[in-house]
C-alpha atoms as a PDB file:
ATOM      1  CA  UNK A   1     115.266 232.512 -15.235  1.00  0.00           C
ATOM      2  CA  UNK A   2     118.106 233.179 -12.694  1.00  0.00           C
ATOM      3  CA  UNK A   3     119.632 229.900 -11.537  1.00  0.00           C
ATOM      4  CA  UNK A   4     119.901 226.936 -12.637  1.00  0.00           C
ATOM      5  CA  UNK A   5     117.658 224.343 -13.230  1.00  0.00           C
ATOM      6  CA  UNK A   6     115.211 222.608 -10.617  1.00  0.00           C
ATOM      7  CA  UNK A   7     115.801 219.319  -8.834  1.00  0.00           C
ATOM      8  CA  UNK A   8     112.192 217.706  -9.262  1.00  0.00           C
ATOM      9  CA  UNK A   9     113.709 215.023  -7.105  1.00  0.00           C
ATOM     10  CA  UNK A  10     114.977 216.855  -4.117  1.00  0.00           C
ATOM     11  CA  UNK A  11     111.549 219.571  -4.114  1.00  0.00           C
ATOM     12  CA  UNK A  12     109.288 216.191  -4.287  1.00  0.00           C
ATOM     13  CA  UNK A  13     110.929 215.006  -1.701  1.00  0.00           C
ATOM     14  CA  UNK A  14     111.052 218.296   0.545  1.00  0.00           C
ATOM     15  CA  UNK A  15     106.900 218.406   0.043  1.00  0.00           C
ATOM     16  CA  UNK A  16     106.849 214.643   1.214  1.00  0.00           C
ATOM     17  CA  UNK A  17     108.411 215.086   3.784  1.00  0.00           C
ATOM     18  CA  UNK A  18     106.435 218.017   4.702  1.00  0.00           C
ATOM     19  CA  UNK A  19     103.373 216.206   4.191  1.00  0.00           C
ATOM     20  CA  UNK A  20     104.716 214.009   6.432  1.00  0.00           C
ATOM     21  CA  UNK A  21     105.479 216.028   8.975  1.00  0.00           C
ATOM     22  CA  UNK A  22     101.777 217.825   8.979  1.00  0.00           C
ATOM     23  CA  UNK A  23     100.290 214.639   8.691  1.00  0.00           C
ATOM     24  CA  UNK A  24     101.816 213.723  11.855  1.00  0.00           C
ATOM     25  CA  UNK A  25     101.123 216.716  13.376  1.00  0.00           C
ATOM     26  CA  UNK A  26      97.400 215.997  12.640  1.00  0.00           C
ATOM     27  CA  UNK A  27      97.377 212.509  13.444  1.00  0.00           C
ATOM     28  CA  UNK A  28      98.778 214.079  17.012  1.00  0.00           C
ATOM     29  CA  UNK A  29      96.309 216.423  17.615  1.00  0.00           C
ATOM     30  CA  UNK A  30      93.409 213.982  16.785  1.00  0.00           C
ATOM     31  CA  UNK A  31      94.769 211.417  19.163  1.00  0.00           C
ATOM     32  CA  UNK A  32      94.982 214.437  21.924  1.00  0.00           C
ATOM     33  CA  UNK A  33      91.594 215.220  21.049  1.00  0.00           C
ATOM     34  CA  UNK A  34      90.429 211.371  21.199  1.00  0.00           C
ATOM     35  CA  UNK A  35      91.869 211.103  24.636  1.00  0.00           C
ATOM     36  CA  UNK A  36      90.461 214.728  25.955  1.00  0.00           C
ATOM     37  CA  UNK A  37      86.974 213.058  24.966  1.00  0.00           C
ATOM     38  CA  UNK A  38      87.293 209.502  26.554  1.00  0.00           C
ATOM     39  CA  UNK A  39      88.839 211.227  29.508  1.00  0.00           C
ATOM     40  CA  UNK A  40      85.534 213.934  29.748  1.00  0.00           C
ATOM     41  CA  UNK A  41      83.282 210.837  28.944  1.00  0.00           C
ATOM     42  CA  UNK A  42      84.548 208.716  31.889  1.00  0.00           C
ATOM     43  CA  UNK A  43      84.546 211.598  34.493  1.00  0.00           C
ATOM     44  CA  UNK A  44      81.112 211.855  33.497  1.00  0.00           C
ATOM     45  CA  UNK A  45      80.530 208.038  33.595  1.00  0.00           C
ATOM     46  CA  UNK A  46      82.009 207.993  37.226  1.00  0.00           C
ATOM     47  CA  UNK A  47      80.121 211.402  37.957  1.00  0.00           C
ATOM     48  CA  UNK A  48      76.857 209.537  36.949  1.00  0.00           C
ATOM     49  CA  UNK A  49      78.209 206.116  38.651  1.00  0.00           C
ATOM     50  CA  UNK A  50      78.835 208.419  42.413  1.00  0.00           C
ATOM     51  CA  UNK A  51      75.474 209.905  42.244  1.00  0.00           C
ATOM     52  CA  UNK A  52      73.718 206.869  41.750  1.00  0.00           C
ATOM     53  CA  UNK A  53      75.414 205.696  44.236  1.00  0.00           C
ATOM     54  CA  UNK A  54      74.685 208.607  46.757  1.00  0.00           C
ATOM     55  CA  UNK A  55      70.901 208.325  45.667  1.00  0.00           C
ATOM     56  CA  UNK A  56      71.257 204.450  46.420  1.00  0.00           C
ATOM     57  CA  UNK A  57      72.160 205.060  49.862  1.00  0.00           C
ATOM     58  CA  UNK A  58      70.376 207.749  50.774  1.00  0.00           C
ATOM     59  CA  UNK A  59      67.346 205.190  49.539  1.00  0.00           C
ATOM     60  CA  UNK A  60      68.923 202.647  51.837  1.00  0.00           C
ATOM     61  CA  UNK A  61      68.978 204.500  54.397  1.00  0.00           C
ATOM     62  CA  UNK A  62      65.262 206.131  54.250  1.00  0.00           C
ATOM     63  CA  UNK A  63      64.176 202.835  54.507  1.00  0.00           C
ATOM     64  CA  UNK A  64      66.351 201.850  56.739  1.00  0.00           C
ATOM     65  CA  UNK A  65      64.500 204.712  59.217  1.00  0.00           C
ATOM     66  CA  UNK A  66      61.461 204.023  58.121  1.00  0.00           C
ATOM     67  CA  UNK A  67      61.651 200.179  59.301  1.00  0.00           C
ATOM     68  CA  UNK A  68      63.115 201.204  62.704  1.00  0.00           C
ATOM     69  CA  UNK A  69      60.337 203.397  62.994  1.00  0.00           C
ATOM     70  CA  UNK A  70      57.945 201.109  62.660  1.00  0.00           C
ATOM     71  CA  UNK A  71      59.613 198.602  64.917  1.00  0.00           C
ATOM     72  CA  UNK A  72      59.036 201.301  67.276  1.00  0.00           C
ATOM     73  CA  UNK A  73      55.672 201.928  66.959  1.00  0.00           C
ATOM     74  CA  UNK A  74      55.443 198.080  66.758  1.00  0.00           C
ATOM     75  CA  UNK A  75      56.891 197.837  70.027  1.00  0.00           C
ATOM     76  CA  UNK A  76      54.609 200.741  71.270  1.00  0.00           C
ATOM     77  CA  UNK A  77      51.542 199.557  70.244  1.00  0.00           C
ATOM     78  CA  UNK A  78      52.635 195.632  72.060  1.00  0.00           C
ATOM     79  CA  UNK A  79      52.970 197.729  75.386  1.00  0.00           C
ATOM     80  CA  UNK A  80      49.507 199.484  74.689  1.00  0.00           C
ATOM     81  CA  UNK A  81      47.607 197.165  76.307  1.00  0.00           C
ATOM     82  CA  UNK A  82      43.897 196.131  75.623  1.00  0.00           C
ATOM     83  CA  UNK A  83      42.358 197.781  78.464  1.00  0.00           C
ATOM     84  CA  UNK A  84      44.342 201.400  77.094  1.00  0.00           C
ATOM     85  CA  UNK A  85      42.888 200.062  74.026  1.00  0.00           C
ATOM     86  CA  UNK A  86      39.588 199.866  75.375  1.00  0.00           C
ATOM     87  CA  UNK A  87      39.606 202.636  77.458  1.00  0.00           C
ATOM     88  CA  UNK A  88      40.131 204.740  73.890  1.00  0.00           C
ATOM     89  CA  UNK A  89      37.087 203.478  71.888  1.00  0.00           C
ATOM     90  CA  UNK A  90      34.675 204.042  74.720  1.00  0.00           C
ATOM     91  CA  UNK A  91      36.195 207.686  75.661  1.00  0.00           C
ATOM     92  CA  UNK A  92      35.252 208.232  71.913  1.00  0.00           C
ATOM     93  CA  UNK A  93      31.842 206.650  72.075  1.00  0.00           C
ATOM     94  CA  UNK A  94      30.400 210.240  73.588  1.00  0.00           C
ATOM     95  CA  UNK A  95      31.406 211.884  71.021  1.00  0.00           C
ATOM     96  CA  UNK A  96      29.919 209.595  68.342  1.00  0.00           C
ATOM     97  CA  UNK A  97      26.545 209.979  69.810  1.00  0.00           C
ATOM     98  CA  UNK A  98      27.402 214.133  70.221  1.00  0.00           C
ATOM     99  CA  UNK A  99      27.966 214.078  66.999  1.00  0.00           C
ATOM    100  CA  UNK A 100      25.441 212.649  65.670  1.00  0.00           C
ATOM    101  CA  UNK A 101      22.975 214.614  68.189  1.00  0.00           C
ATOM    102  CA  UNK A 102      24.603 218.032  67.131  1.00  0.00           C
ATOM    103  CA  UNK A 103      22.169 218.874  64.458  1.00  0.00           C
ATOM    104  CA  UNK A 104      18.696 218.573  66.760  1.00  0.00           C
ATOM    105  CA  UNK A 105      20.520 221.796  68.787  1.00  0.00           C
ATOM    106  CA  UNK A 106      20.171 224.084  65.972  1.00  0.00           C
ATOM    107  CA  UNK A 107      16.193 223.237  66.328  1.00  0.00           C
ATOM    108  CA  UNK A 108      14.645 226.029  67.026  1.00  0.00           C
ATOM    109  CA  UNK A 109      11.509 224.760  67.571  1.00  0.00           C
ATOM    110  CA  UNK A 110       9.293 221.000  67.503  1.00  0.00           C
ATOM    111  CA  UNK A 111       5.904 220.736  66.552  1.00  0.00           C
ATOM    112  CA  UNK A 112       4.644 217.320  67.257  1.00  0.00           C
ATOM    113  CA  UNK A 113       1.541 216.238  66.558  1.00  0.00           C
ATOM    114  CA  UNK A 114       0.513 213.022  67.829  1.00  0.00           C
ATOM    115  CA  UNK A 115      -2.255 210.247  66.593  1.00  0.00           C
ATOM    116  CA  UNK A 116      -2.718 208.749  70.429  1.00  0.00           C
ATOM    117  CA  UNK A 117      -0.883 205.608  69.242  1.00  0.00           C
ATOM    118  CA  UNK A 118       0.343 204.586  73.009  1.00  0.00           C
ATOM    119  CA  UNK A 119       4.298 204.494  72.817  1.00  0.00           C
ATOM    120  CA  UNK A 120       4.805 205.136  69.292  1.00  0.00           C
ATOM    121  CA  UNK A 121       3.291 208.783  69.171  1.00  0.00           C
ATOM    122  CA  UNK A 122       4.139 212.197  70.265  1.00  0.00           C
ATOM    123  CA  UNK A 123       7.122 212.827  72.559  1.00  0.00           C
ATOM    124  CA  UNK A 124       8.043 209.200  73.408  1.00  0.00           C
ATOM    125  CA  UNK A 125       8.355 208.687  68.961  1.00  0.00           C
ATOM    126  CA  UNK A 126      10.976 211.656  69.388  1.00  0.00           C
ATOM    127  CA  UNK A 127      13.098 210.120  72.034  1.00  0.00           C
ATOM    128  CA  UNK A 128      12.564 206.329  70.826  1.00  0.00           C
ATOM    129  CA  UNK A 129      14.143 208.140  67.696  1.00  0.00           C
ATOM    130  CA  UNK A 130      17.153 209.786  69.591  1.00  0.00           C
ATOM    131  CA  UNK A 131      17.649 206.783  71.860  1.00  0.00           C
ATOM    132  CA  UNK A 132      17.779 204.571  68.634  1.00  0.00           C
ATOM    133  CA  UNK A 133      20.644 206.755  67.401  1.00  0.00           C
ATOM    134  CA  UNK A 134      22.926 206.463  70.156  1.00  0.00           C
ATOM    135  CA  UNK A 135      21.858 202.968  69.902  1.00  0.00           C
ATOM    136  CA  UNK A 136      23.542 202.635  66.362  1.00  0.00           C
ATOM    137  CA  UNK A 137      27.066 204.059  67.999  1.00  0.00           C
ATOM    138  CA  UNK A 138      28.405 200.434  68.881  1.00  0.00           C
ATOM    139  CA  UNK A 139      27.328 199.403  65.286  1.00  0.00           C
ATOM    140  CA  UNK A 140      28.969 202.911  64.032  1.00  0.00           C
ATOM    141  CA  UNK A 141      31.740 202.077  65.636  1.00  0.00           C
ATOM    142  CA  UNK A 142      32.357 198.494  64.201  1.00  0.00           C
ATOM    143  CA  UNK A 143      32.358 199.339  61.015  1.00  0.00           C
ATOM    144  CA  UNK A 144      34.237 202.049  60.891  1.00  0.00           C
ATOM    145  CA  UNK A 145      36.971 200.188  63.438  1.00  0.00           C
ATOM    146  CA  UNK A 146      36.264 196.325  62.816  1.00  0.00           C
ATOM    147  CA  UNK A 147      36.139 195.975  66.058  1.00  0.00           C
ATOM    148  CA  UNK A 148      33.198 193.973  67.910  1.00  0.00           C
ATOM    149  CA  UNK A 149      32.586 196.428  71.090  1.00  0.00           C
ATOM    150  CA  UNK A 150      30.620 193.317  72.172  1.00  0.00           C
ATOM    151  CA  UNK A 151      33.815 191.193  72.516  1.00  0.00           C
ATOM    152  CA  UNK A 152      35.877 194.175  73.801  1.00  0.00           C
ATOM    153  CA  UNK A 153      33.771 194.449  76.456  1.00  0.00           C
ATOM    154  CA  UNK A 154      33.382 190.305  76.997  1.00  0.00           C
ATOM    155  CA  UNK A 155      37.101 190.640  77.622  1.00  0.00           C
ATOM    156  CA  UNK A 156      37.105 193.306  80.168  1.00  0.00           C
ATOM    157  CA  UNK A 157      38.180 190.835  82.780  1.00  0.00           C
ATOM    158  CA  UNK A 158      41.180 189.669  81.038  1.00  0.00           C
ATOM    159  CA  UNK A 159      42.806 193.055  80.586  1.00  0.00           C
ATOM    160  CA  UNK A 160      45.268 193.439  83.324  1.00  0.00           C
ATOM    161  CA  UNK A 161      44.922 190.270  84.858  1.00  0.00           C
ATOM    162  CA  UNK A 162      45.812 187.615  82.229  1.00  0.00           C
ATOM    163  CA  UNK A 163      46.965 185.243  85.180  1.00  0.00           C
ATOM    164  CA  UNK A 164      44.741 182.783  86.393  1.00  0.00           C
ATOM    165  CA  UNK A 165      43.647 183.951  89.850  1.00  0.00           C
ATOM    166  CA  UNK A 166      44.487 181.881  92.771  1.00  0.00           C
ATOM    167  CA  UNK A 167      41.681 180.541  94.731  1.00  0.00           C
ATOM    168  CA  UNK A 168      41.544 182.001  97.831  1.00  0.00           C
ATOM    169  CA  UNK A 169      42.423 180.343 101.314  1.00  0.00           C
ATOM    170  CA  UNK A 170      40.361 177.742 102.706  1.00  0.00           C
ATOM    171  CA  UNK A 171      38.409 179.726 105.874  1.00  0.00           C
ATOM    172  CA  UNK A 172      39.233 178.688 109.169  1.00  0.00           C
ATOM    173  CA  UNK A 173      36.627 177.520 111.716  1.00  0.00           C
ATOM    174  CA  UNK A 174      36.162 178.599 115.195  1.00  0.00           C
ATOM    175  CA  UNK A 175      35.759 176.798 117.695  1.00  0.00           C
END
């Protein structure tokens, strides 16, 4: 061997303090690693955090609509008075009753044969049976509605005039 001998000392050393030196290096690069991650995970925390936010709002302010809406129609419906009211359910009355005559127009043809039974027989049994239809409309019409047409219609004297009238001048005499 060329040289002279080896320092153990001084080459233990030198790899000590090399491993040092990489061991630092490592330590280094974890903690940069450590912070890349917690940074990442709270810009997706606050991502998360501002679209749950957005969503919460957008919720808010749906609902927000939605009640002032209503209010409206509230508001609407106040100003609909009872005889407009009224004036709608027996408009649609005719058309109950059309409806529910619709299917005797495809008849093409009526045999009736009568027993002589006085009102209960032959053509006056066929309209007794239509008139009893149109009959069943108000009843039709309350169930479907709740609605009594019989007090609607008891009230027709209120709508439009909920102040007490005024009786009228005392009539002069002539002499």
């Amino acid at each position: 061997m060329a040289g002279g001998p080896i320092d153990l000392d001084a080459f233990d050393s030198g790899c000590v303090a090399q491993a040092e030196v990489e061991r630092q290096r490592i330590e280094t690069l974890a903690n940069a690693e450590k912070q890349r991650l917690i940074a990442e995970a709270n810009g997706r925390a606050e991502g998360v955090r501002l679209e749950g936010t957005a969503e919460a709002e957008i919720i808010l302010k749906k609902g927000e609509a939605e009640a002032k809406a209503m209010n409206v129609k509230a508001e609407a419906f106040q100003e609909y008075n009872q005889a407009a009211v009224l004036d709608k359910l027996l408009t649609g009355l005719p058309e109950i009753v059309r409806a529910l005559a619709t299917p005797l127009a495809n008849v093409d043809r009526i045999t009736i044969v009568s027993t002589g039974d006085g009102d209960s027989a032959g053509i006056n049994k066929l309209t007794g049976d239509i008139t009893k239809m149109a009959a069943q409309a108000p009843a039709l019409f309350e169930a479907l509605s709740g609605m009594s047409v019989t007090e609607l219609l008891s009230k027709i004297r209120l709508i439009g005039d909920k102040a007490p009238k005024s009786k009228s001048p005392p009539a002069l005499e002539e002499s």
